[in-house]
C-alpha atoms as a PDB file:
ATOM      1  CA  UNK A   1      47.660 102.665 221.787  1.00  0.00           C
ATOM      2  CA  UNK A   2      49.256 105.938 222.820  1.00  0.00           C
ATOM      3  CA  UNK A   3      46.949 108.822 221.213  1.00  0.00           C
ATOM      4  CA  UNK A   4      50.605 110.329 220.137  1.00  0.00           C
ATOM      5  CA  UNK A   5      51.393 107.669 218.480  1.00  0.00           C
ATOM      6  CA  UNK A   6      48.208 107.411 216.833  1.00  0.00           C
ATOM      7  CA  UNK A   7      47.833 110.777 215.455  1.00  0.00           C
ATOM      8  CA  UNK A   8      51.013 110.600 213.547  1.00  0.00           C
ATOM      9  CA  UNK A   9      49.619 109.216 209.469  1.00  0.00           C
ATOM     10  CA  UNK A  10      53.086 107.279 209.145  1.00  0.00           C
ATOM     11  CA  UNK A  11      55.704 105.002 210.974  1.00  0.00           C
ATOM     12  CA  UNK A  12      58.873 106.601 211.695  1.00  0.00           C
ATOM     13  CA  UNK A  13      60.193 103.240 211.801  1.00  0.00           C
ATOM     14  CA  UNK A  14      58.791 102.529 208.139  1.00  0.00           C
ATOM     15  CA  UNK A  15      60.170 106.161 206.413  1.00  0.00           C
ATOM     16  CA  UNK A  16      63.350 105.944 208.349  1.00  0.00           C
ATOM     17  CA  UNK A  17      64.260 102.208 207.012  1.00  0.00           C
ATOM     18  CA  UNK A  18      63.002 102.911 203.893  1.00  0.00           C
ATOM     19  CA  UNK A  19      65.492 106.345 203.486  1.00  0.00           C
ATOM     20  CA  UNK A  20      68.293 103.593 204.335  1.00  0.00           C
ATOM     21  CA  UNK A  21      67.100 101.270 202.151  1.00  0.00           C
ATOM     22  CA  UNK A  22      66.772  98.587 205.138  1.00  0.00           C
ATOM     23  CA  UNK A  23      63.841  96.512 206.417  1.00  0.00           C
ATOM     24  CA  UNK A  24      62.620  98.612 209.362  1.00  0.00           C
ATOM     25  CA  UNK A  25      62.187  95.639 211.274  1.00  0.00           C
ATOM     26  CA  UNK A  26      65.944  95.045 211.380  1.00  0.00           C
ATOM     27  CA  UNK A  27      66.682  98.133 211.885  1.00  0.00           C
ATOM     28  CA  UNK A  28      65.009  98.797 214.933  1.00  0.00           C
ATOM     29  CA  UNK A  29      66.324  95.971 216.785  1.00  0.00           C
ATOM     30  CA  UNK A  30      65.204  97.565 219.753  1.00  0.00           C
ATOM     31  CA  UNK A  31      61.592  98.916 220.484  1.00  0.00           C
ATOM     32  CA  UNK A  32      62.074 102.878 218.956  1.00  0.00           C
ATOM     33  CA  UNK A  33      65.877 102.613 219.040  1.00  0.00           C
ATOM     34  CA  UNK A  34      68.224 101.043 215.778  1.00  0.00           C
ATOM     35  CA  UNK A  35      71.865 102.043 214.902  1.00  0.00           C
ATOM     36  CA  UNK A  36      73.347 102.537 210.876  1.00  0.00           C
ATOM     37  CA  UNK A  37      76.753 102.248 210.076  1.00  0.00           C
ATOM     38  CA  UNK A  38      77.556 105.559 207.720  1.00  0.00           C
ATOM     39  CA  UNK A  39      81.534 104.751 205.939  1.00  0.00           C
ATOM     40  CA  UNK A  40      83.326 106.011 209.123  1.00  0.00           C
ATOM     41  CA  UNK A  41      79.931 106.882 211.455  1.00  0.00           C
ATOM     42  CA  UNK A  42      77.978 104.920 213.371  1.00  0.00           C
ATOM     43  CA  UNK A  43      73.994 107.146 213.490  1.00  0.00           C
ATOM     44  CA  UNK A  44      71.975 106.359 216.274  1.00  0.00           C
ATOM     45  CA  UNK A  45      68.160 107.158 216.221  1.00  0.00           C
ATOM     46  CA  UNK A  46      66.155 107.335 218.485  1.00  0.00           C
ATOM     47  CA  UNK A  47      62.187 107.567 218.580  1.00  0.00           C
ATOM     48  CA  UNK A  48      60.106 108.903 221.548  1.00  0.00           C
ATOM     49  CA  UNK A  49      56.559 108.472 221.028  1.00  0.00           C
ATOM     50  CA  UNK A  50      55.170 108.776 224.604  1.00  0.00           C
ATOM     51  CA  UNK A  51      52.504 111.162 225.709  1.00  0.00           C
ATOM     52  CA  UNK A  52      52.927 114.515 223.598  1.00  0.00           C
ATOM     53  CA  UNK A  53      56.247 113.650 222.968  1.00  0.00           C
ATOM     54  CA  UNK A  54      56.272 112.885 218.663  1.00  0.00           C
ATOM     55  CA  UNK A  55      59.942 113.509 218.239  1.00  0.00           C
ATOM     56  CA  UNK A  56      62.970 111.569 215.959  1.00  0.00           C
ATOM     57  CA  UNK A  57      66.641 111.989 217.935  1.00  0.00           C
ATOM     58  CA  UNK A  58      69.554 111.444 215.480  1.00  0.00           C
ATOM     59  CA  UNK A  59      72.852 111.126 217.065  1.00  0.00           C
ATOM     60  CA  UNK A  60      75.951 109.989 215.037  1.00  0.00           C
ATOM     61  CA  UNK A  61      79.141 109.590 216.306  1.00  0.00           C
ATOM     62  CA  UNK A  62      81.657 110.678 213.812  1.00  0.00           C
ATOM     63  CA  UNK A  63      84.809 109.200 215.783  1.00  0.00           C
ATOM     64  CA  UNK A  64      87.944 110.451 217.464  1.00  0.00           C
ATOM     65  CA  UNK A  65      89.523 113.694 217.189  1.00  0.00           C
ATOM     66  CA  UNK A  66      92.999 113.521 216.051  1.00  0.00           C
ATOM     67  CA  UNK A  67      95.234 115.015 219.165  1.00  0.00           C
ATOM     68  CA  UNK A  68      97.270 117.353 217.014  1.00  0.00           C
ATOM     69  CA  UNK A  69      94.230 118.444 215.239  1.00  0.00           C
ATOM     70  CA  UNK A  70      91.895 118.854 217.712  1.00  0.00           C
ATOM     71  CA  UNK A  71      91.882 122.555 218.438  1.00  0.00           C
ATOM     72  CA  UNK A  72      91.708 123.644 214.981  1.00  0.00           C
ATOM     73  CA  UNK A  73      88.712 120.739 214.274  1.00  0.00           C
ATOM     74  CA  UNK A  74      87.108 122.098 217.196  1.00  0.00           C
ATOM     75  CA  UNK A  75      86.947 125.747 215.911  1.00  0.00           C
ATOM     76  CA  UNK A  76      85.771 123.766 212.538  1.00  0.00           C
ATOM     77  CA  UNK A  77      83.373 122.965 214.533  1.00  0.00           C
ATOM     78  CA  UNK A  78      81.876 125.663 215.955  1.00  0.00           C
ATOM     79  CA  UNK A  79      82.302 127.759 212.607  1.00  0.00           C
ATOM     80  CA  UNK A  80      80.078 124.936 211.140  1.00  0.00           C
ATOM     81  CA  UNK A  81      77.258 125.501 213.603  1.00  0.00           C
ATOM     82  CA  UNK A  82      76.387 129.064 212.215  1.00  0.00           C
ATOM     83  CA  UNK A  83      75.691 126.623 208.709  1.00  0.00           C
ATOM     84  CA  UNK A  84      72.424 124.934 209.235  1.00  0.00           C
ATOM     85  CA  UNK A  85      72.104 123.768 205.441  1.00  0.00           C
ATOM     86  CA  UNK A  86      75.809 122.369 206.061  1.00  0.00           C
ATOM     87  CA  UNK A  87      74.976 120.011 208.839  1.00  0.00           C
ATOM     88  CA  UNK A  88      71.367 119.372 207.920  1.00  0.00           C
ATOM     89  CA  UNK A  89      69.856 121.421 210.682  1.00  0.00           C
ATOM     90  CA  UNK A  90      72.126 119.297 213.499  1.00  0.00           C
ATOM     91  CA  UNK A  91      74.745 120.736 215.849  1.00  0.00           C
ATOM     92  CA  UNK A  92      78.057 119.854 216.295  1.00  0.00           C
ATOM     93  CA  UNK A  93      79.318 118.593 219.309  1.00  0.00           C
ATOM     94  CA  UNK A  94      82.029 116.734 221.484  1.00  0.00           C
ATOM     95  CA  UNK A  95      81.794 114.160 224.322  1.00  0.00           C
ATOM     96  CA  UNK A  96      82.912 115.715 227.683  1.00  0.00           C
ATOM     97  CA  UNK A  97      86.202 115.205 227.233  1.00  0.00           C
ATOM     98  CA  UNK A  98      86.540 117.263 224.377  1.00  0.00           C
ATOM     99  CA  UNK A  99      88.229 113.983 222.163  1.00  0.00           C
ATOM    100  CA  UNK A 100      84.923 112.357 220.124  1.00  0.00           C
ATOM    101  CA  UNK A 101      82.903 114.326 217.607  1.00  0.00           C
ATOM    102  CA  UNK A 102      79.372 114.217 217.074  1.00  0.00           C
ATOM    103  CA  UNK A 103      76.268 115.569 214.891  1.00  0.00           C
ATOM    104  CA  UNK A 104      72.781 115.776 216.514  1.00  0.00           C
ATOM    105  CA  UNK A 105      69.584 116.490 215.199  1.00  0.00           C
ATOM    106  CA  UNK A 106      65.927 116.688 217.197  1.00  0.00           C
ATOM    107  CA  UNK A 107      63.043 116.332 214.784  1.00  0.00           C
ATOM    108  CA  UNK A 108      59.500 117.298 215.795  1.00  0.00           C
ATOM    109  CA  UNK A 109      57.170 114.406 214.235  1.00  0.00           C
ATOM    110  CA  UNK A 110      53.957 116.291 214.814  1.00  0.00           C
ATOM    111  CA  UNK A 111      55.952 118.928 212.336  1.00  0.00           C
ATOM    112  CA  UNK A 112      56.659 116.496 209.856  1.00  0.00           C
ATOM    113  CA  UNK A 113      55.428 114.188 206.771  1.00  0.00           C
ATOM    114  CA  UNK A 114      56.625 111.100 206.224  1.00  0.00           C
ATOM    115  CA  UNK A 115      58.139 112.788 202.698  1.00  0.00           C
ATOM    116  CA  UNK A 116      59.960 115.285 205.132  1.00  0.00           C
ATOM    117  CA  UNK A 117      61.205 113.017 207.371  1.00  0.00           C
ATOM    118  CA  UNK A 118      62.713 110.991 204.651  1.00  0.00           C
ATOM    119  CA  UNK A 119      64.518 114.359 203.200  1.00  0.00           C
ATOM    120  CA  UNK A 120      65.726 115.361 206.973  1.00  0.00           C
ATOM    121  CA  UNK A 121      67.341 111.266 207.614  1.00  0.00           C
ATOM    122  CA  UNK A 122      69.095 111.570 203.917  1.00  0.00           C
ATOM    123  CA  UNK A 123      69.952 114.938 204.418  1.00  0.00           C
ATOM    124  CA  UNK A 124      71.413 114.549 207.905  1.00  0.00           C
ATOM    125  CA  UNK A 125      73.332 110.993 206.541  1.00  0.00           C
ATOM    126  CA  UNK A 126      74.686 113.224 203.887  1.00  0.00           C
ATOM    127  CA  UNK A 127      76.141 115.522 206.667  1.00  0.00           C
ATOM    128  CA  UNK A 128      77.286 112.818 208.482  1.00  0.00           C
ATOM    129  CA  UNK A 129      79.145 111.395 205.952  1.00  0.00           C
ATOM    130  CA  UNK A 130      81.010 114.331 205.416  1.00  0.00           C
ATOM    131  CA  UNK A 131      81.549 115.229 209.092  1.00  0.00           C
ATOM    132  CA  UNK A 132      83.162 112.176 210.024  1.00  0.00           C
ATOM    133  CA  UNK A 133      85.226 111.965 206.616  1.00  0.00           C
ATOM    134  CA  UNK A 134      86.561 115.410 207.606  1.00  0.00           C
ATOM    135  CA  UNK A 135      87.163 114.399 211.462  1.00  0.00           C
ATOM    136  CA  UNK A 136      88.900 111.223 210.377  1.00  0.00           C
ATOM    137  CA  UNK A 137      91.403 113.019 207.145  1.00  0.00           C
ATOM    138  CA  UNK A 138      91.803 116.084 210.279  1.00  0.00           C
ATOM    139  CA  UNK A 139      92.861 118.295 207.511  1.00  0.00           C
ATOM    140  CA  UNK A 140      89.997 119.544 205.605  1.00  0.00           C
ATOM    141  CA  UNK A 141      89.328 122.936 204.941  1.00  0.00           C
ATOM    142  CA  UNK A 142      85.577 124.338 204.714  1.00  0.00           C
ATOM    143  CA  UNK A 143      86.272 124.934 200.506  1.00  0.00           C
ATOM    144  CA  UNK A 144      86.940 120.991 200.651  1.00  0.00           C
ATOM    145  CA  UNK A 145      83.912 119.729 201.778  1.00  0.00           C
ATOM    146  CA  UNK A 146      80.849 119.371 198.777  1.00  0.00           C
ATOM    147  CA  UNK A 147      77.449 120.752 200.053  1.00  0.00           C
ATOM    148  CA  UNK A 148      74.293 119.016 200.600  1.00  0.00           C
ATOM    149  CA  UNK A 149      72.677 118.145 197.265  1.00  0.00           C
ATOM    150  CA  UNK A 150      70.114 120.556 196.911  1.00  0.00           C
ATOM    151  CA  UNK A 151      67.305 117.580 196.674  1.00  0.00           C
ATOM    152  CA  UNK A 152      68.867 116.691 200.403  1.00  0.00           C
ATOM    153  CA  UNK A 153      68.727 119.894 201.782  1.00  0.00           C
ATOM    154  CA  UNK A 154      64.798 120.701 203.484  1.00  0.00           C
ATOM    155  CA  UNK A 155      63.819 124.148 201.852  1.00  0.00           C
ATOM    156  CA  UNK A 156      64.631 127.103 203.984  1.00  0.00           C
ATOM    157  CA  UNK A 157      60.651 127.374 204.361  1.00  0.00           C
ATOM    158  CA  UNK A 158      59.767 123.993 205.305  1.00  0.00           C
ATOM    159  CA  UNK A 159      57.426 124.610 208.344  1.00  0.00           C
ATOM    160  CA  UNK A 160      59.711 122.319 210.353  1.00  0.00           C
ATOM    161  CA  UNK A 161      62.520 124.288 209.966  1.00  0.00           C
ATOM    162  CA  UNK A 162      62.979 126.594 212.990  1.00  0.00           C
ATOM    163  CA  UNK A 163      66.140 128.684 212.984  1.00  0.00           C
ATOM    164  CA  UNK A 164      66.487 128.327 216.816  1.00  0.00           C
ATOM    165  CA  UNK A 165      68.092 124.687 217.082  1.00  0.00           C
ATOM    166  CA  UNK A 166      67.570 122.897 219.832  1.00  0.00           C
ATOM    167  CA  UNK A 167      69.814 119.739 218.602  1.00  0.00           C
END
């Protein structure tokens, strides 16, 4: 066994099904790698546990951007960026072409509990949610949107928390 792997007190795989309320083992399908349908959102995750690697990636693709909207759901976008609590810690994005949205998030396991991973998945699902209810309605103002429940949201001085994101 990896000595990564081993130094982590938890399974990622365990605290990540158990946040979705899903038998890890048919969640992750594939070795470190399982996909949730969220409503509208499909979340990937992703776990690299390989040398000093110890990190979670959570990609979930919140769907096409309307054409008409597209330009005003792109500044959306980047306005929502500057709102970490908003989007769980994650970062907005688009495929190349500009059309698909998406919310990312890079957790650092060696950072992390199992309790705080647990917050960061609902948290971030909670986010997601939202995103791609807002990408698929394409007419959503900021004021429309609920926040995070503050029992989602990871305390603004949770050690993982780093203000730089690298999502």
């Amino acid at each position: 066994m990896d000595a990564a792997v081993s130094s982590l007190t938890y399974s990622p795989e365990q605290v990540i099904g158990k946040a979705f309320d899903l038998d890890p083992a048919k969640l992750f399908v594939e070795a470190n790698q399982a996909a949730v349908e969220l409503g509208s959102a499909m979340l990937y995750i992703q776990i690299h546990l390989q040398g000093k690697d110890r990190m979670v990636v959570l990609v979930a693709d919140l769907g096409p951007l309307p054409a008409k909207q597209r330009n005003d759901l792109h500044q959306q976008m980047l306005v929502a960026n500057n709102n970490w609590r908003d989007l769980a810690g994650g970062a907005l994005c688009t495929d190349d072409s500009g059309e698909r949205a998406f919310l990312r998030l890079q957790l650092d396991l060696s950072t992390l509990d199992s309790e705080s991973l647990a917050q960061w998945t609902g948290a971030f699902a909670v986010a997601t949610v939202a995103w791609a209810e807002r990408v698929a309605a394409a007419v959503s103002p900021p004021e429309t949107l609920a926040p995070l429940p503050e029992f989602m949201s990871p305390p603004r001085d949770f050690p993982g928390f780093s203000p730089f994101n690298r999502a």
